[in-house]
N, C-alpha and C. Protein backbone atom coordinates (compact mmCIF):
# COMPACT_ATOMS: atom_id res chain seq x y z
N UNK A 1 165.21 230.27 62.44
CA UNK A 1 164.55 229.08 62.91
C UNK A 1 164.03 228.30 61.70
N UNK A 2 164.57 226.70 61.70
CA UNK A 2 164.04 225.98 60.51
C UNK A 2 162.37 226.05 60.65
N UNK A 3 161.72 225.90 59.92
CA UNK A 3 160.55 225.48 59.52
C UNK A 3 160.52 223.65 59.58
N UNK A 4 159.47 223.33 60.48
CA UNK A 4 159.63 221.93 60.55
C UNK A 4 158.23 221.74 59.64
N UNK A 5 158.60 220.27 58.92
CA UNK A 5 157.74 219.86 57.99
C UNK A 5 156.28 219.21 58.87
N UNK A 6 155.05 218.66 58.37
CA UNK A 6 154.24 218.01 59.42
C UNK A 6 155.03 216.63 59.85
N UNK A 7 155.39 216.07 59.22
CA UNK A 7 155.93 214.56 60.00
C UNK A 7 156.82 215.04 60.56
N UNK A 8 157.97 216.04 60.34
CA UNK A 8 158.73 216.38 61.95
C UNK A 8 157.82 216.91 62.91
N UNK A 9 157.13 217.64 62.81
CA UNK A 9 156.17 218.46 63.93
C UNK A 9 155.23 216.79 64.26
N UNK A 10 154.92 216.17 63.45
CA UNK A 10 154.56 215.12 64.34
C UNK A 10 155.13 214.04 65.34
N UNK A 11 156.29 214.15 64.72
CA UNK A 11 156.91 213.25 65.60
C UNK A 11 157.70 213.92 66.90
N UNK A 12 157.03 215.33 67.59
CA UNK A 12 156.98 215.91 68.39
C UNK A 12 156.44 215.49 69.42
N UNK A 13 155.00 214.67 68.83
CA UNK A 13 154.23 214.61 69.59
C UNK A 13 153.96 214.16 70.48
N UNK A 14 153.95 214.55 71.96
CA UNK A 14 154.04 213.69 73.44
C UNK A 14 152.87 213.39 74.21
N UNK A 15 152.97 212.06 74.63
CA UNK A 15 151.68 211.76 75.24
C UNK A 15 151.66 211.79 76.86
N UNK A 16 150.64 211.91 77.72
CA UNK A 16 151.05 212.37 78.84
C UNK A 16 151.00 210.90 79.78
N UNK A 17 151.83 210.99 80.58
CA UNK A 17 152.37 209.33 81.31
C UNK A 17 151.92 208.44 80.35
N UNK A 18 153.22 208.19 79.51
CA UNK A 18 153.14 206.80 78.87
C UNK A 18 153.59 207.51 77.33
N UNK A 19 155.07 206.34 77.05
CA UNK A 19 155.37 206.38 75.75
C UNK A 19 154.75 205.60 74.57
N UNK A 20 155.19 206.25 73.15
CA UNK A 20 154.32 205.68 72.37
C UNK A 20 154.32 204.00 72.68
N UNK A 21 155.25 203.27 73.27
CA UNK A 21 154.89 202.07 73.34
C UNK A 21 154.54 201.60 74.13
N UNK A 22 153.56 202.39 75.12
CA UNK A 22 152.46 202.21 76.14
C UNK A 22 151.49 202.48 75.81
N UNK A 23 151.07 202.97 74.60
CA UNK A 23 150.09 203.66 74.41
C UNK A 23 148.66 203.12 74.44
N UNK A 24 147.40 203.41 75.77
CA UNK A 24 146.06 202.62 75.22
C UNK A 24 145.60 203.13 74.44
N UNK A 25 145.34 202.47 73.05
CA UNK A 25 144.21 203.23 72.01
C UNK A 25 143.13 203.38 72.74
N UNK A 26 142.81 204.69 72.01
CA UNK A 26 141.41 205.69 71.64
C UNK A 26 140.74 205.39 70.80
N UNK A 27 141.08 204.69 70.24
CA UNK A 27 140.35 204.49 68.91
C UNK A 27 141.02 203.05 68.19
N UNK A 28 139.52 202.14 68.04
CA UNK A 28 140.24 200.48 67.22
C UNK A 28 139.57 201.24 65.78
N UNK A 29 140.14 200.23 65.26
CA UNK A 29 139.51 200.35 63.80
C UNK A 29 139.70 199.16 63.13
N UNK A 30 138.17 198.65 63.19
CA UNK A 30 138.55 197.26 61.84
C UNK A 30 138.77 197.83 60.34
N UNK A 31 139.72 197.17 60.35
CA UNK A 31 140.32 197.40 58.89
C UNK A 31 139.72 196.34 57.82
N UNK A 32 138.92 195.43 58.69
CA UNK A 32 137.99 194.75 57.57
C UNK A 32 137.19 194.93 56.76
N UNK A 33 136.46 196.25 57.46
CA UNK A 33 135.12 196.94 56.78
C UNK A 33 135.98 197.53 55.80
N UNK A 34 137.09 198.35 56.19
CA UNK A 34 137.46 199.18 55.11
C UNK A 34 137.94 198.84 54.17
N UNK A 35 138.39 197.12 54.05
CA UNK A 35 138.71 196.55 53.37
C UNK A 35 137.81 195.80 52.13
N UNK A 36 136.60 195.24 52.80
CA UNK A 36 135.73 194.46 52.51
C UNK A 36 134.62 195.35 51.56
N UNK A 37 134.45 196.43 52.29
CA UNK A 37 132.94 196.95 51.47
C UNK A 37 133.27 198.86 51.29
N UNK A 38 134.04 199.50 51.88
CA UNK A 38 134.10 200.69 52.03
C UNK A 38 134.58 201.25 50.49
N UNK A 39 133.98 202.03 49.62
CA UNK A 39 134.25 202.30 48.04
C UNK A 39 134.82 203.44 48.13
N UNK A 40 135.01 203.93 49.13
CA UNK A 40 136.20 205.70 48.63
C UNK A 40 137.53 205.31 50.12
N UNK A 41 137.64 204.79 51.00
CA UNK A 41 138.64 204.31 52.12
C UNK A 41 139.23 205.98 52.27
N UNK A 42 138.03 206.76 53.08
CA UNK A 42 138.59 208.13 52.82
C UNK A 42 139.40 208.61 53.99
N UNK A 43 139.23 207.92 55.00
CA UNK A 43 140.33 208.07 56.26
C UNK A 43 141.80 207.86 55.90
N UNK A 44 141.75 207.46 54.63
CA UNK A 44 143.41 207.28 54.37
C UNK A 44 143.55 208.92 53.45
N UNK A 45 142.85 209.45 53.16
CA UNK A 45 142.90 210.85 52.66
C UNK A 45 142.88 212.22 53.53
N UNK A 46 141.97 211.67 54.68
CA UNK A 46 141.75 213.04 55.19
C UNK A 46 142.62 212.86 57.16
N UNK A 47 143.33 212.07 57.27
CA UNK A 47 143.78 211.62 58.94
C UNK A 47 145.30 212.53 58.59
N UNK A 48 145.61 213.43 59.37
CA UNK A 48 146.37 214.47 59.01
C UNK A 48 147.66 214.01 59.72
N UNK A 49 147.52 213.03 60.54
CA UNK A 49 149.16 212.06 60.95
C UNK A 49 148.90 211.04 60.37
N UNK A 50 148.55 210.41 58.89
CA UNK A 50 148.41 209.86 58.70
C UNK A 50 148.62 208.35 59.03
N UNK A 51 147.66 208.22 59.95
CA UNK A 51 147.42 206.80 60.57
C UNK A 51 146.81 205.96 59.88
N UNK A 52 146.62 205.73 59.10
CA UNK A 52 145.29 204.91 57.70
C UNK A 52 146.43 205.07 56.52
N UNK A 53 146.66 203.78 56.19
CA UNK A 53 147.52 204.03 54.71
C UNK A 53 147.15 202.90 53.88
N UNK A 54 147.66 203.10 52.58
CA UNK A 54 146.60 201.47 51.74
C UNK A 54 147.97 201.43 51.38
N UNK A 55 148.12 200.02 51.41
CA UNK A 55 149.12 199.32 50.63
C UNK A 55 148.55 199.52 49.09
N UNK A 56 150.09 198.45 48.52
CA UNK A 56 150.10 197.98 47.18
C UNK A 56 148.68 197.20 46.93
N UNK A 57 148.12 196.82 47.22
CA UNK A 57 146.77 196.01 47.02
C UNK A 57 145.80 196.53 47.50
N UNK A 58 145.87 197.60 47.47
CA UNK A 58 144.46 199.36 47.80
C UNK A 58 143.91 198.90 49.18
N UNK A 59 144.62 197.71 49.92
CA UNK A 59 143.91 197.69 51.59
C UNK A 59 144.53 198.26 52.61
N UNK A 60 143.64 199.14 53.11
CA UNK A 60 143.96 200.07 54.45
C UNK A 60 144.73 199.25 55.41
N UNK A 61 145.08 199.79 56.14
CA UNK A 61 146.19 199.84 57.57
C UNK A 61 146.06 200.76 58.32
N UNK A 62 145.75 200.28 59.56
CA UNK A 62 145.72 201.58 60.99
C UNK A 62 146.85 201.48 61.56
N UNK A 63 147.61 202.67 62.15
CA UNK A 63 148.45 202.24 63.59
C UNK A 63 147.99 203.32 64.71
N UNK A 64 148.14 203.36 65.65
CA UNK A 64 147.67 204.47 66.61
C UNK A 64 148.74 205.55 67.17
N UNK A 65 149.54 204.96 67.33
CA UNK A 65 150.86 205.53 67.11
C UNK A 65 151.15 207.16 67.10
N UNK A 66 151.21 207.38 65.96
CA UNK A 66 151.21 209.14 65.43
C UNK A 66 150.02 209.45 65.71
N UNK A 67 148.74 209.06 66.19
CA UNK A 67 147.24 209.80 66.35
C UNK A 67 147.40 210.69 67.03
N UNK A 68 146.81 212.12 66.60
CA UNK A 68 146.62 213.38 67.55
C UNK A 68 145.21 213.68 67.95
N UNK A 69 144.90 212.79 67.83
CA UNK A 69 143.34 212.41 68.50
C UNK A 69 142.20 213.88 68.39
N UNK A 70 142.66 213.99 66.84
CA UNK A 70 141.66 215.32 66.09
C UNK A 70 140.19 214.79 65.60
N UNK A 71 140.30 213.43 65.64
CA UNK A 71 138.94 213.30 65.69
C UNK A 71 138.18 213.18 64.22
N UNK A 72 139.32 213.48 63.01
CA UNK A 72 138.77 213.48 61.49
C UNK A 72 138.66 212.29 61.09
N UNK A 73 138.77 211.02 61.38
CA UNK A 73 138.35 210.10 60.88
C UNK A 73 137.47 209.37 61.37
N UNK A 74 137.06 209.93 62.74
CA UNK A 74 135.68 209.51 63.42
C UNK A 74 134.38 210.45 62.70
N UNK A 75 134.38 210.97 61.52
CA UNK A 75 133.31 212.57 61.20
C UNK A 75 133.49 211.28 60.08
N UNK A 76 134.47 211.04 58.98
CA UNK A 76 135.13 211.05 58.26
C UNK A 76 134.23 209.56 57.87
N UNK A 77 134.50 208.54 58.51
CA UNK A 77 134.00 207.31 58.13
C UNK A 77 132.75 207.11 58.61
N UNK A 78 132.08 206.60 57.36
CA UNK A 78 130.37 206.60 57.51
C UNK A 78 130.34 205.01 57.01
N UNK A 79 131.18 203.93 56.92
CA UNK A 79 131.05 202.81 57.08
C UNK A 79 130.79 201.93 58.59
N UNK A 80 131.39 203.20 59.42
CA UNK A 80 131.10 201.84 60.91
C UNK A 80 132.41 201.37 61.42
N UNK A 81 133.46 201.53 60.81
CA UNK A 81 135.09 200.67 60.95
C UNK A 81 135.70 201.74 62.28
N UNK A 82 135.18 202.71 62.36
CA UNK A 82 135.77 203.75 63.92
C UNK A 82 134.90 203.43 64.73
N UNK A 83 135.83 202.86 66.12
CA UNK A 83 134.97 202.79 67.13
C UNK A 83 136.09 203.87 68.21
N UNK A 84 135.32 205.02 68.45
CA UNK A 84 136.27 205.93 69.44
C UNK A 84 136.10 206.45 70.52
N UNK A 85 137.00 206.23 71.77
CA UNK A 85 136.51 206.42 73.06
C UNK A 85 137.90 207.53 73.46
N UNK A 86 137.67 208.77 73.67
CA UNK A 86 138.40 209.49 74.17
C UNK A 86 139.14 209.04 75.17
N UNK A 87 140.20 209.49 75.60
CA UNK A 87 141.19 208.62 77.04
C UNK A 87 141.03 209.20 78.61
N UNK A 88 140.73 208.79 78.81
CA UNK A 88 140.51 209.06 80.27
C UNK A 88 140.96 210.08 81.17
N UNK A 89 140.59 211.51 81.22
CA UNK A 89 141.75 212.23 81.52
C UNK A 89 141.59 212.45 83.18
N UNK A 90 141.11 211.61 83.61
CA UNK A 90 141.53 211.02 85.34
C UNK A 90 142.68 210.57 85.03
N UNK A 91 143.06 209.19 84.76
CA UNK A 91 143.90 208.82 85.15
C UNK A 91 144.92 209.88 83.74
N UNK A 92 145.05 210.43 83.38
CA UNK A 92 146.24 211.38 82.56
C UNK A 92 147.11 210.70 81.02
N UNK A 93 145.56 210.29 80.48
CA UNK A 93 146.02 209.83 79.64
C UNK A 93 145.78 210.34 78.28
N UNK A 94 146.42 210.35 77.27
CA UNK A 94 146.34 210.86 75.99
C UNK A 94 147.22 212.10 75.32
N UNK A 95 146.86 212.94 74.37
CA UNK A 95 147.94 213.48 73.58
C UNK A 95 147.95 214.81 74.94
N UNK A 96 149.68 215.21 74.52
CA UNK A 96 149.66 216.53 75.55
C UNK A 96 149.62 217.39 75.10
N UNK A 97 148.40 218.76 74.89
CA UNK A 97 148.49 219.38 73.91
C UNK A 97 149.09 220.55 75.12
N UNK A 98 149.69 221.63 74.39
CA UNK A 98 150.25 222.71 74.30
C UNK A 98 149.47 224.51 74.92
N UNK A 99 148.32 224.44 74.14
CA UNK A 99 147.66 225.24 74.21
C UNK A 99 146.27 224.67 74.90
N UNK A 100 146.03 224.05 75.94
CA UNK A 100 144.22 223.43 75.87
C UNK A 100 144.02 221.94 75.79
């Protein structure tokens, strides 16, 4: 059995009713703050599907996309730029985990 790398094992990842291009975010993120005033932009270091990436001109970028809704960049940012609302699991929404 191959060993899958994390970006293959991420792009595993299934969400329950609704493909990634249905997806309601869990989480906005102004990318202004992190742009404007934030001095370490550490959500682009520690978001383990890496959803937070800095361009050529050191400014962050979110997508929601790959999120496995672990929750490390809501601990993670102490500027204010995460605003996060878990998904609703009435109506059956969000990541499908496996185990729980």
């Amino acid at each position: 059995m191959k060993l899958l790398s994390i970006q293959e094992r991420l792009g595993l990842v299934s969400y329950r009713n609704q493909s990634k291009s249905e997806i309601k975010p869990h989480i906005v993120v102004d990318t202004d703050i992190c742009n404007s005033g934030c001095p370490h932009k550490c959500t682009t270091w520690v978001c383990p599907a890496k959803c937070y990436t800095l361009d050529e001109e050191n400014k962050v970028h979110f997508q929601v996309e790959d999120c496995i809704e672990c929750g490390t960049c809501m601990y993670a940012c102490d500027q204010g730029a995460v605003d996060w609302n878990y998904p609703d699991p009435e109506i059956g929404r969000g990541v499908n985990w496996n185990f729980g």
